[in-house]
Protein backbone atom coordinates (compact mmCIF):
# COMPACT_ATOMS: atom_id res chain seq x y z
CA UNK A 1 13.62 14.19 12.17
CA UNK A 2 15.55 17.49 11.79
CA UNK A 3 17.93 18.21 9.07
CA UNK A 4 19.97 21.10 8.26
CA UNK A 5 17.38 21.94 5.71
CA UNK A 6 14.39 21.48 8.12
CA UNK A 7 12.04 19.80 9.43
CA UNK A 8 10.97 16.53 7.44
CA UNK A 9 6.84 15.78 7.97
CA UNK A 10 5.39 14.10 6.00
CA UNK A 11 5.79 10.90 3.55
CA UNK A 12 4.49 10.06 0.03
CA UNK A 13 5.31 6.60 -1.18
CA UNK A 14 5.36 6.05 -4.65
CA UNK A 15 4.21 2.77 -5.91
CA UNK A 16 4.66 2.95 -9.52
CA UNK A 17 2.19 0.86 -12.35
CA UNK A 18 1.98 0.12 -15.41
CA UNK A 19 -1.74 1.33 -16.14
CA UNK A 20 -2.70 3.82 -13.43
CA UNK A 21 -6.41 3.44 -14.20
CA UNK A 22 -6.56 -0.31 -14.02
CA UNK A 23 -4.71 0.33 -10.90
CA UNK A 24 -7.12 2.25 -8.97
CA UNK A 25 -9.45 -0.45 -8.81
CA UNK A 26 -7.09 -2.82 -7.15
CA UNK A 27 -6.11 -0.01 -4.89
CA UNK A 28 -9.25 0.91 -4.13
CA UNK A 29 -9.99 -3.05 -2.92
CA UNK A 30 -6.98 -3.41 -1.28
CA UNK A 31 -7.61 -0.09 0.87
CA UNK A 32 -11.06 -0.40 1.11
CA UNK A 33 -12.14 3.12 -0.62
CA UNK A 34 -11.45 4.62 -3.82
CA UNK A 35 -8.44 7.14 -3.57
CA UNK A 36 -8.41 9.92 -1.18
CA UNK A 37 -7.43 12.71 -3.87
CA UNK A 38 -6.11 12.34 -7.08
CA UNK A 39 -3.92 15.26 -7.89
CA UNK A 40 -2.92 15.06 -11.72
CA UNK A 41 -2.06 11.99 -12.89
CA UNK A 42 -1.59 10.51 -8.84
CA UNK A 43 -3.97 8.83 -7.17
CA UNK A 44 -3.16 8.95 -3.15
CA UNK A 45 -4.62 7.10 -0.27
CA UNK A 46 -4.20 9.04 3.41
CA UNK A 47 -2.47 6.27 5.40
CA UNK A 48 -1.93 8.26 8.82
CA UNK A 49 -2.31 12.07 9.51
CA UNK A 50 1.23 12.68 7.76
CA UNK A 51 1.60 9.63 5.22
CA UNK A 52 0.17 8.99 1.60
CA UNK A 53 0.25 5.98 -0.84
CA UNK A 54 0.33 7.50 -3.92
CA UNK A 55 -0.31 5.57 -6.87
CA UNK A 56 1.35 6.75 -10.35
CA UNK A 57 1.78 5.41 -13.62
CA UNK A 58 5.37 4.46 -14.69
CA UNK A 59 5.41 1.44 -16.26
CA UNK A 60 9.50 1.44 -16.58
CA UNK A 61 9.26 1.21 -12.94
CA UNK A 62 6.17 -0.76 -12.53
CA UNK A 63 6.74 -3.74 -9.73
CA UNK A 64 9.60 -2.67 -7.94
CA UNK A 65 7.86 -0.78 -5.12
CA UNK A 66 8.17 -2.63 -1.60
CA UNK A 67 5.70 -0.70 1.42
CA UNK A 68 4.98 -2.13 4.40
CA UNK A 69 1.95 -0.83 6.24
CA UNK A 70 0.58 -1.12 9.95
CA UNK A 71 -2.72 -2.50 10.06
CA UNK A 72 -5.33 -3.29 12.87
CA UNK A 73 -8.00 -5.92 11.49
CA UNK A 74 -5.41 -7.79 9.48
CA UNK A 75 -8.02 -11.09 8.89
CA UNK A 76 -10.92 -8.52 7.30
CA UNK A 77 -8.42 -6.54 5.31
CA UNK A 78 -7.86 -10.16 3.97
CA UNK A 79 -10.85 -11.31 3.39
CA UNK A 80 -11.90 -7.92 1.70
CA UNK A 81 -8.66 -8.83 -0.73
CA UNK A 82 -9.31 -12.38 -1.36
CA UNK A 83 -13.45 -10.85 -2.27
CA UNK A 84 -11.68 -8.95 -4.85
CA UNK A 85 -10.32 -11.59 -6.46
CA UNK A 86 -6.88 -9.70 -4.75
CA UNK A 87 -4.30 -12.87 -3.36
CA UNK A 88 -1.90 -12.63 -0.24
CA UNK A 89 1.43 -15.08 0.41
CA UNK A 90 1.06 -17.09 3.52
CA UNK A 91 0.77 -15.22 7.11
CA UNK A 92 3.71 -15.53 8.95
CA UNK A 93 3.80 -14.96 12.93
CA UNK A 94 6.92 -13.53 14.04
CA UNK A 95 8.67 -14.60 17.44
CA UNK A 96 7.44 -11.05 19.07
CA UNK A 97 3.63 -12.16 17.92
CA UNK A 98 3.40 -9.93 14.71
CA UNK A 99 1.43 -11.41 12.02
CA UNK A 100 3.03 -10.14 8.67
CA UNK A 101 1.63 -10.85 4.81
CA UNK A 102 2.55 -10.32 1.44
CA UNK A 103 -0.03 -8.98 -0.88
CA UNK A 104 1.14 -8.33 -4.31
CA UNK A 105 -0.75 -6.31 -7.22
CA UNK A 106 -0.71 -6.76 -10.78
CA UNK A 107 2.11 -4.97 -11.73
CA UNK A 108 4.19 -7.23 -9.04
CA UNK A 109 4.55 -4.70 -6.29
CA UNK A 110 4.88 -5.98 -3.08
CA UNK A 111 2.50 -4.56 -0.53
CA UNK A 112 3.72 -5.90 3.30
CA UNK A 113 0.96 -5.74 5.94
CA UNK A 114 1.65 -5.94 9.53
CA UNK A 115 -0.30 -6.58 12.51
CA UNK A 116 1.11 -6.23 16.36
CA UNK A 117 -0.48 -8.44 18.43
C-alpha cells in the first residue's frame, strides 16, 4: 500500500508475554517449529514471504495481543495443539464455509486461526 513515505512491505506482529522463554515452547507447539530467528530478545516465526510473529517479553502488555492467521490443515494444527497440552475454543463455521478457532496461550493472548473452505 503506498504512502507518502513509501512503500509499506512487510509486517511484524508483536504478541507480547510475560516470560519470553516459557513462551517459546508454546510457540514453538503451536507453530510447529521452534522460532525462525531470534534477534535479541525476539523470537519470530516467518508466517508468509513478508510477515513475522514475533514473540517478545513485556509482561505490562502480556495478553492483549489479538492475530488472526490463515491456515491450510486447520484439524492437524489442532491436534498438534491439543498434543501439547495447548487448548482451542470451539470451531465455528461461518455462513461463507470458513472454519475459524480461538487458541489462547498462557499469557491470555488470543491467537485466531482461519481456514477457507
Amino acid at each position: 500500500m503506498p504512502t507518502s513515505a513509501g512503500t509499506m512491505t512487510h509486517l511484524y506482529s508483536v504478541v507480547p508475554v510475560s516470560d519470553r522463554a516459557a513462551a517459546l515452547g508454546w510457540f514453538a507447539a503451536f507453530f510447529g517449529r521452534p522460532a525462525d530467528e531470534v534477534v535479541g530478545g525476539e523470537a519470530l516465526w516467518r508466517v508468509s514471504d513478508t510477515a513475522w510473529v514475533v514473540v517478545d517479553e513485556h509482561p505490562e502488555r502480556a495478553g492483549n495481543a489479538l492475530l488472526t492467521l490463515s491456515v491450510a490443515g486447520l484439524d492437524a494444527i489442532l491436534a498438534r495443539l491439543v498434543a501439547h497440552g495447548a487448548g482451542h475454543e470451539p470451531v465455528e463455521t461461518y455462513g461463507n464455509g470458513v472454519r475459524h478457532v480461538v487458541v489462547v496461550d498462557p499469557d491470555g493472548n488470543r491467537l485466531s486461526l482461519a481456514e477457507a473452505p
